[in-house]
PDB file of N, CA and C in Angstrom:
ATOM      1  N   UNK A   1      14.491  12.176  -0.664  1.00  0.00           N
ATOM      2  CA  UNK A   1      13.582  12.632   0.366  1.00  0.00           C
ATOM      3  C   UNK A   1      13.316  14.117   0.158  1.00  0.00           C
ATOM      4  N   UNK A   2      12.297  14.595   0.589  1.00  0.00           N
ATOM      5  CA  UNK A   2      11.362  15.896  -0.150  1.00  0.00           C
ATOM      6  C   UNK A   2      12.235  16.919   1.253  1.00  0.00           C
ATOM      7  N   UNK A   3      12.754  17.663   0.877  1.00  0.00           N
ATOM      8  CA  UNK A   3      13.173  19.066   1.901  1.00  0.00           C
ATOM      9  C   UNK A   3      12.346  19.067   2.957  1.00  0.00           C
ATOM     10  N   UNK A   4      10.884  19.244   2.735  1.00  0.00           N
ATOM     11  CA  UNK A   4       9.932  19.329   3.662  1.00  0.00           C
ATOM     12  C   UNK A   4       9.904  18.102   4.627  1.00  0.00           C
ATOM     13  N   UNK A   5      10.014  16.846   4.313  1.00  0.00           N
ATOM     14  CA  UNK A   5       9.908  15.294   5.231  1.00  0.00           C
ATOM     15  C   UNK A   5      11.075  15.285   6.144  1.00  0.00           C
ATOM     16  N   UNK A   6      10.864  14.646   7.158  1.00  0.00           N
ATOM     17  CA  UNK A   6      11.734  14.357   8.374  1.00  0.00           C
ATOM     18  C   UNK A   6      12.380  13.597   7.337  1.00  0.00           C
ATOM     19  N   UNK A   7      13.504  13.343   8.726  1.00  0.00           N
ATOM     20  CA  UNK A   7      13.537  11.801   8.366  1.00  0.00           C
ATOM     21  C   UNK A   7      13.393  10.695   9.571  1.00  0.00           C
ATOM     22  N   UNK A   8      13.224   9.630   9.119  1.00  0.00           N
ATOM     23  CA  UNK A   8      13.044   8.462  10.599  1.00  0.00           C
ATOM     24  C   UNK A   8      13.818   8.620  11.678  1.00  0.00           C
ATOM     25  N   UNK A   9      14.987   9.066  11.930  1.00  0.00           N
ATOM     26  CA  UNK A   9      15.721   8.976  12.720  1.00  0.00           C
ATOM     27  C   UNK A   9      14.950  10.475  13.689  1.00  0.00           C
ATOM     28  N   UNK A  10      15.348  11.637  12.918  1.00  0.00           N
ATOM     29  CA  UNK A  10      14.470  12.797  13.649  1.00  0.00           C
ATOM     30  C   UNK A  10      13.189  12.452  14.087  1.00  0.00           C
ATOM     31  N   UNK A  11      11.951  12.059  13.316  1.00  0.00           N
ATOM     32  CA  UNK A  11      10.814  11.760  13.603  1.00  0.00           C
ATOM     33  C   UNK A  11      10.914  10.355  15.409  1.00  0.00           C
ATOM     34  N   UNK A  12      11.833   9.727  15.399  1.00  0.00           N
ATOM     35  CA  UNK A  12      11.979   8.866  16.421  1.00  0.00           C
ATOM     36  C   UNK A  12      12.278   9.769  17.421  1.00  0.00           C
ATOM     37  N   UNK A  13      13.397  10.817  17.224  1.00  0.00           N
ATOM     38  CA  UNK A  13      14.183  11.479  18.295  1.00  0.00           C
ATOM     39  C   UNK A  13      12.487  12.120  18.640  1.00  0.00           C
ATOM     40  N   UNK A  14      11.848  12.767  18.458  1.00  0.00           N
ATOM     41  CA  UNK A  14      10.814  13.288  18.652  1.00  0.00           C
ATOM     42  C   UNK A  14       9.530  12.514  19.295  1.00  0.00           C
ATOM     43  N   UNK A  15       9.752  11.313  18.619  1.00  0.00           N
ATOM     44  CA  UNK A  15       8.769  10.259  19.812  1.00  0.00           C
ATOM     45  C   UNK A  15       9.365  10.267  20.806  1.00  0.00           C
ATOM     46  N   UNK A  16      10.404  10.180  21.618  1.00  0.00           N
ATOM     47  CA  UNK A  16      11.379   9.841  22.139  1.00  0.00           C
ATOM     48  C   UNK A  16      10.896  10.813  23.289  1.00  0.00           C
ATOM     49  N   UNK A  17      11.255  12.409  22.589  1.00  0.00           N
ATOM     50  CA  UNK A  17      10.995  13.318  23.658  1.00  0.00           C
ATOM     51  C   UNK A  17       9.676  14.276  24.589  1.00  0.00           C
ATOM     52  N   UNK A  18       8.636  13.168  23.279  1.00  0.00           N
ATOM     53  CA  UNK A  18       7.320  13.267  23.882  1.00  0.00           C
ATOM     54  C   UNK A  18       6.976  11.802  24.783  1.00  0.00           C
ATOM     55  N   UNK A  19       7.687  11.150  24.723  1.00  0.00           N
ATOM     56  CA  UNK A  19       7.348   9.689  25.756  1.00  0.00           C
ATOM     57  C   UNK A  19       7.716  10.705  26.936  1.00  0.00           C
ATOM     58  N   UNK A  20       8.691  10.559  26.956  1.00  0.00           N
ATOM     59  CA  UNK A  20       9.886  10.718  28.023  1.00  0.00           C
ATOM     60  C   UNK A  20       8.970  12.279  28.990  1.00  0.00           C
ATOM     61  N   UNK A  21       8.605  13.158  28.414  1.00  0.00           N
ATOM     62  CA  UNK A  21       7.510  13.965  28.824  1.00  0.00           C
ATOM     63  C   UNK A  21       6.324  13.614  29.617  1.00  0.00           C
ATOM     64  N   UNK A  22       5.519  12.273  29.161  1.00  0.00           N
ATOM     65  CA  UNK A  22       4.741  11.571  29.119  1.00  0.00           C
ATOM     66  C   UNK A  22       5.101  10.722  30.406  1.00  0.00           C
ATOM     67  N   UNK A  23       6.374  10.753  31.085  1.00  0.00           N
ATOM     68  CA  UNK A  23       6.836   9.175  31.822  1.00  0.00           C
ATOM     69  C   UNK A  23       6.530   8.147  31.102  1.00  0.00           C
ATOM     70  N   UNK A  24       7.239   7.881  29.884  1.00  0.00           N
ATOM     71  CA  UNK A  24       6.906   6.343  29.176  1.00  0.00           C
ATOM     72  C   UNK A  24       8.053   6.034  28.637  1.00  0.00           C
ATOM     73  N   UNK A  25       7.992   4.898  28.141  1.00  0.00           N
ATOM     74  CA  UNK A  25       9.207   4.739  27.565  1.00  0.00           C
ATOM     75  C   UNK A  25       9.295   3.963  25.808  1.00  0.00           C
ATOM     76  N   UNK A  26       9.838   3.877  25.469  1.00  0.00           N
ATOM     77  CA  UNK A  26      10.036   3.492  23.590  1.00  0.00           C
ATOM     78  C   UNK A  26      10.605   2.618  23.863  1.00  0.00           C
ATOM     79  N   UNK A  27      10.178   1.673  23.298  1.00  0.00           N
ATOM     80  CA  UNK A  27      10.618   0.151  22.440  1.00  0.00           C
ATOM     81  C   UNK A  27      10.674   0.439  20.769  1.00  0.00           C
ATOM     82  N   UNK A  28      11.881  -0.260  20.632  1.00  0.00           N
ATOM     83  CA  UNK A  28      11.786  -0.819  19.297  1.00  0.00           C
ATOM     84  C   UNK A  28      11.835  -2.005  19.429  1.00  0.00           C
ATOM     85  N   UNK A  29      11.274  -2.638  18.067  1.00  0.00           N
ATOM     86  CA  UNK A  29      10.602  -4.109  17.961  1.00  0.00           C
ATOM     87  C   UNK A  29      10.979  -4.445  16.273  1.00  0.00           C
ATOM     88  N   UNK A  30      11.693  -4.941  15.961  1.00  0.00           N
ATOM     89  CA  UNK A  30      12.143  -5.468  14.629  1.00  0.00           C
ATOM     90  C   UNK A  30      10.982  -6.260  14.046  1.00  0.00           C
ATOM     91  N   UNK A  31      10.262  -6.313  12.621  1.00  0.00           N
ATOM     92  CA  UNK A  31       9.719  -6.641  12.599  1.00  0.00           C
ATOM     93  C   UNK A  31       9.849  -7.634  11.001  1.00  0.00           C
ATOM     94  N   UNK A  32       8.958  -8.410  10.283  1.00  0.00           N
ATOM     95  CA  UNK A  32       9.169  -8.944   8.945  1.00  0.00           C
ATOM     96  C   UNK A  32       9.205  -7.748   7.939  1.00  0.00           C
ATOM     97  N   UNK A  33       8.287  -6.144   8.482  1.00  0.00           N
ATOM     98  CA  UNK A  33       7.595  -5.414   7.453  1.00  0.00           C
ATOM     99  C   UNK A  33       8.758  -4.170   7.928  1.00  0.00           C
ATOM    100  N   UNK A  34       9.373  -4.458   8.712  1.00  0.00           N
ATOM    101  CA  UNK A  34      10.330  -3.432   9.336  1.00  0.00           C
ATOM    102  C   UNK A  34      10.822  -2.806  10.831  1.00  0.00           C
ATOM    103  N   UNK A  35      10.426  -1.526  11.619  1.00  0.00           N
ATOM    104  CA  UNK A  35      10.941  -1.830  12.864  1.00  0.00           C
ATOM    105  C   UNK A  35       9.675  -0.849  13.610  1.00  0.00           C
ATOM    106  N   UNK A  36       9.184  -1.876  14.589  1.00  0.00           N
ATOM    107  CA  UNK A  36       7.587  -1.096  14.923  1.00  0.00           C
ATOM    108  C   UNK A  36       8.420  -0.482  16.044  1.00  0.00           C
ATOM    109  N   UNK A  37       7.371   1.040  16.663  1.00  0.00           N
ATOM    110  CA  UNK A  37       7.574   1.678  17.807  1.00  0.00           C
ATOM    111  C   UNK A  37       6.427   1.375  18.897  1.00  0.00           C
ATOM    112  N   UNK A  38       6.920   2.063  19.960  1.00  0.00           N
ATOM    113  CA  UNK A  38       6.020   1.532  20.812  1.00  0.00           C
ATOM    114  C   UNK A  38       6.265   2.425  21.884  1.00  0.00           C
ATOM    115  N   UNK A  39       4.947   3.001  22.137  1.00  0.00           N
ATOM    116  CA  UNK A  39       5.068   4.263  23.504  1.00  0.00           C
ATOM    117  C   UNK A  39       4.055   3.670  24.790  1.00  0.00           C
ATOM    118  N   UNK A  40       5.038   3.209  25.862  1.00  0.00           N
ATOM    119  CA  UNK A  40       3.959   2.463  26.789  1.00  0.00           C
ATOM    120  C   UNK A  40       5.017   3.035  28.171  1.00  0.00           C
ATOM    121  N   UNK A  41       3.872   2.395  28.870  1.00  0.00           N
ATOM    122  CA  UNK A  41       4.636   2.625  30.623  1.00  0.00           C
ATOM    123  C   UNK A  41       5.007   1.762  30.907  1.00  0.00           C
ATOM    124  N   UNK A  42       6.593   1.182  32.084  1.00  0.00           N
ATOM    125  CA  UNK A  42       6.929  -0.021  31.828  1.00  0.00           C
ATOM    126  C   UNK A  42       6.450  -1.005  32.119  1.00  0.00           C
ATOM    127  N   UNK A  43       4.760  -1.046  32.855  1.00  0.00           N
ATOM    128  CA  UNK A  43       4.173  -2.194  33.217  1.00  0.00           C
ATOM    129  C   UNK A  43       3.608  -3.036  32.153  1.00  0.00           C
ATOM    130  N   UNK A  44       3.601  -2.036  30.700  1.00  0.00           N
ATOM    131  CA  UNK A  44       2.424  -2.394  29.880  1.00  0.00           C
ATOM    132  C   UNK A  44       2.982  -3.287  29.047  1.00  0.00           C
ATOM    133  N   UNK A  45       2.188  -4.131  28.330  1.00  0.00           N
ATOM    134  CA  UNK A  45       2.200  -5.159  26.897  1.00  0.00           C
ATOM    135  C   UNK A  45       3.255  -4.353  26.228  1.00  0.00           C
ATOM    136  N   UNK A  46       3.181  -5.076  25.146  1.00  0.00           N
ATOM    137  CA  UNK A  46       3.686  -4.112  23.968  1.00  0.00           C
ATOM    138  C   UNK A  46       2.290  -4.699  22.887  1.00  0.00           C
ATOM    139  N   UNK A  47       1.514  -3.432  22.678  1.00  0.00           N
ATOM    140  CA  UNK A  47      -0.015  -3.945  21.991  1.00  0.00           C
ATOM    141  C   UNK A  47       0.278  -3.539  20.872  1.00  0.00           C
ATOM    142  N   UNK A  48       0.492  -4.058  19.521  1.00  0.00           N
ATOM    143  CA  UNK A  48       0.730  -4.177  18.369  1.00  0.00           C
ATOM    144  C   UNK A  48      -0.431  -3.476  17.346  1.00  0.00           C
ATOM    145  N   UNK A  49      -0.336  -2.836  16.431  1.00  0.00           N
ATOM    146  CA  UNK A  49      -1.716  -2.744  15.815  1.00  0.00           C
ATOM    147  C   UNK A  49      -1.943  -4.496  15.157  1.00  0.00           C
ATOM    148  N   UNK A  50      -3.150  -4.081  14.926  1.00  0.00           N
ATOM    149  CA  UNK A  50      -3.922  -4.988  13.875  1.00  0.00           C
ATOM    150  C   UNK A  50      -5.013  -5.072  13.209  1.00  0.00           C
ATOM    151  N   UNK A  51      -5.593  -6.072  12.924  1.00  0.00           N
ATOM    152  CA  UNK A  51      -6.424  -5.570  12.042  1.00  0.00           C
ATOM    153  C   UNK A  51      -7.810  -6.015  12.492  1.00  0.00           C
ATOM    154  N   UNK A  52      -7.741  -6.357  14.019  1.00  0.00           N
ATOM    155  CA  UNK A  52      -9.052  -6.953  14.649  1.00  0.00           C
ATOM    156  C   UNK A  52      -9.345  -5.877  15.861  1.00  0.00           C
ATOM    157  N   UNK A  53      -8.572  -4.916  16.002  1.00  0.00           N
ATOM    158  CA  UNK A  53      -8.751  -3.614  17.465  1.00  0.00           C
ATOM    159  C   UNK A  53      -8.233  -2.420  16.366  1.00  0.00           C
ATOM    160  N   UNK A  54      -9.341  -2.036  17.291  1.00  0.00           N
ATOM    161  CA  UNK A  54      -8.828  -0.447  16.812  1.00  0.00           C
ATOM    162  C   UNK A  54      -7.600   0.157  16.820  1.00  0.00           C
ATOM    163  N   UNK A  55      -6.946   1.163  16.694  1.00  0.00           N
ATOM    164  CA  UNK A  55      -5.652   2.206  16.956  1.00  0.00           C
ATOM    165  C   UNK A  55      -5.811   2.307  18.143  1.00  0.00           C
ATOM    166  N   UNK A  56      -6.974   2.783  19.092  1.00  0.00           N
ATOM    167  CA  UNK A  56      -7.113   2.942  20.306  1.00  0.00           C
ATOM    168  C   UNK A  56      -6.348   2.251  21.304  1.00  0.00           C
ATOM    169  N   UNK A  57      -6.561   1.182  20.949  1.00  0.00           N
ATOM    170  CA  UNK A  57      -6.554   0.040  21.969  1.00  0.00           C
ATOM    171  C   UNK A  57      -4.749  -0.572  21.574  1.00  0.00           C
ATOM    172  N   UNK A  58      -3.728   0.079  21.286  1.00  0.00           N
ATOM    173  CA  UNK A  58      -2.597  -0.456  20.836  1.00  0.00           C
ATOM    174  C   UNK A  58      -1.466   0.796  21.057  1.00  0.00           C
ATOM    175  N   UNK A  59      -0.554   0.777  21.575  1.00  0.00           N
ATOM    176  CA  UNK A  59       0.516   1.554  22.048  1.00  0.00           C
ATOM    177  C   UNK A  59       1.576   1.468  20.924  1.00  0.00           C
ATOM    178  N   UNK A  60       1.088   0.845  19.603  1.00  0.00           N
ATOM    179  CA  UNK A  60       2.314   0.947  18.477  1.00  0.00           C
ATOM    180  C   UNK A  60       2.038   2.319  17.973  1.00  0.00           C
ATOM    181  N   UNK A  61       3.163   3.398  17.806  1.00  0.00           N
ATOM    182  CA  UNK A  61       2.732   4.541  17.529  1.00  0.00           C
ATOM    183  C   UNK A  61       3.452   4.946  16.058  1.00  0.00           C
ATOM    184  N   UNK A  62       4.047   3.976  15.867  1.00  0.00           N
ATOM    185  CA  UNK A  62       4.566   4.128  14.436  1.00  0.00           C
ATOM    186  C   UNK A  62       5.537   2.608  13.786  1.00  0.00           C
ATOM    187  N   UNK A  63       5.662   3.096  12.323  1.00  0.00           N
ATOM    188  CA  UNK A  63       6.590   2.081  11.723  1.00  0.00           C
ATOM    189  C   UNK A  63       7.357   2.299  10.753  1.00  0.00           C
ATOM    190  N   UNK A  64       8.462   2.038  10.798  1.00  0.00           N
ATOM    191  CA  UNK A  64       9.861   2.613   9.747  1.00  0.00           C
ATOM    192  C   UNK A  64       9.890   1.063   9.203  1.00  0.00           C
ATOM    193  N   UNK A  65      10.289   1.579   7.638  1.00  0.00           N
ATOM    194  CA  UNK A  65      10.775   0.328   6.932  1.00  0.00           C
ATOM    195  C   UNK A  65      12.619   0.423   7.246  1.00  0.00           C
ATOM    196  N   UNK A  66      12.664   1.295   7.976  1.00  0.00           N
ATOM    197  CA  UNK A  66      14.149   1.315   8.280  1.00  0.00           C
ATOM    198  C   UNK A  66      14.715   2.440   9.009  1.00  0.00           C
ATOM    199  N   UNK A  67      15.769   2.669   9.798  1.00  0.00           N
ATOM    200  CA  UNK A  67      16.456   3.729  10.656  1.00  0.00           C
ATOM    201  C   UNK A  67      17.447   4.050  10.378  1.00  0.00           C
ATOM    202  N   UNK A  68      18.258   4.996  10.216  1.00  0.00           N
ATOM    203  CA  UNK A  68      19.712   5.679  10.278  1.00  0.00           C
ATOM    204  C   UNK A  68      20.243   5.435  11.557  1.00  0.00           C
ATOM    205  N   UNK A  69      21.615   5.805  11.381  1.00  0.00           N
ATOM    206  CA  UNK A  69      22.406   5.681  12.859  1.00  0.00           C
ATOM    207  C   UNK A  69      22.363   7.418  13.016  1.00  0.00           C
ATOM    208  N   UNK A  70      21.563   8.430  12.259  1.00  0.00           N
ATOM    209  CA  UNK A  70      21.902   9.400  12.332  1.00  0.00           C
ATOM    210  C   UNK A  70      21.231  10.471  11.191  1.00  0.00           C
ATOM    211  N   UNK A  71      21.087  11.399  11.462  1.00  0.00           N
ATOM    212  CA  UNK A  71      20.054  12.297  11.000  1.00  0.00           C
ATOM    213  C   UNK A  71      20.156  12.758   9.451  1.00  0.00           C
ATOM    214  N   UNK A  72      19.318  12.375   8.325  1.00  0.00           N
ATOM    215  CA  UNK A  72      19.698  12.410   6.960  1.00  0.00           C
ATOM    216  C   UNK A  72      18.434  13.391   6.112  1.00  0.00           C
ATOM    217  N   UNK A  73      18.014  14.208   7.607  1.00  0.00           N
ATOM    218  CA  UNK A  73      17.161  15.255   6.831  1.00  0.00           C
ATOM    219  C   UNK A  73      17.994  16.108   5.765  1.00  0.00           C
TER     220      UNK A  73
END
């Protein structure tokens, strides 16, 4: 990993503390391609991207092919 790149675990802690700013909350969601995120309020779906709606319209705000238990910047 390049000096300059997060890593997944930091980059999460950081979704984390802009939800939480936001009043929202993070899901993780295990997936076939790896582990999707998800920044919603707790009434909402969990709206997935795809390939028939825009980015707009979907509260997945990212995707790791994998996570640490801990920070490996």
């Amino acid at each position: 990993m390049s000096e300059l790149t997060q890593c997944n675990f930091c980059s999460l802690r950081k979704i984390k503390r802009r939800a939480t700013g936001e009043g929202k909350t993070v899901t993780l969601r295990q997936s076939s391609e790896g582990i999707k995120v998800f920044v919603h309020r707790k009434d909402e779906d969990l709206l997935p991207w795809n390939d028939d709606t825009p980015p707009e319209k979907s509260n997945q705000v990212s995707e790791f092919y994998g996570l640490s238990g801990g920070c490996v910047c």
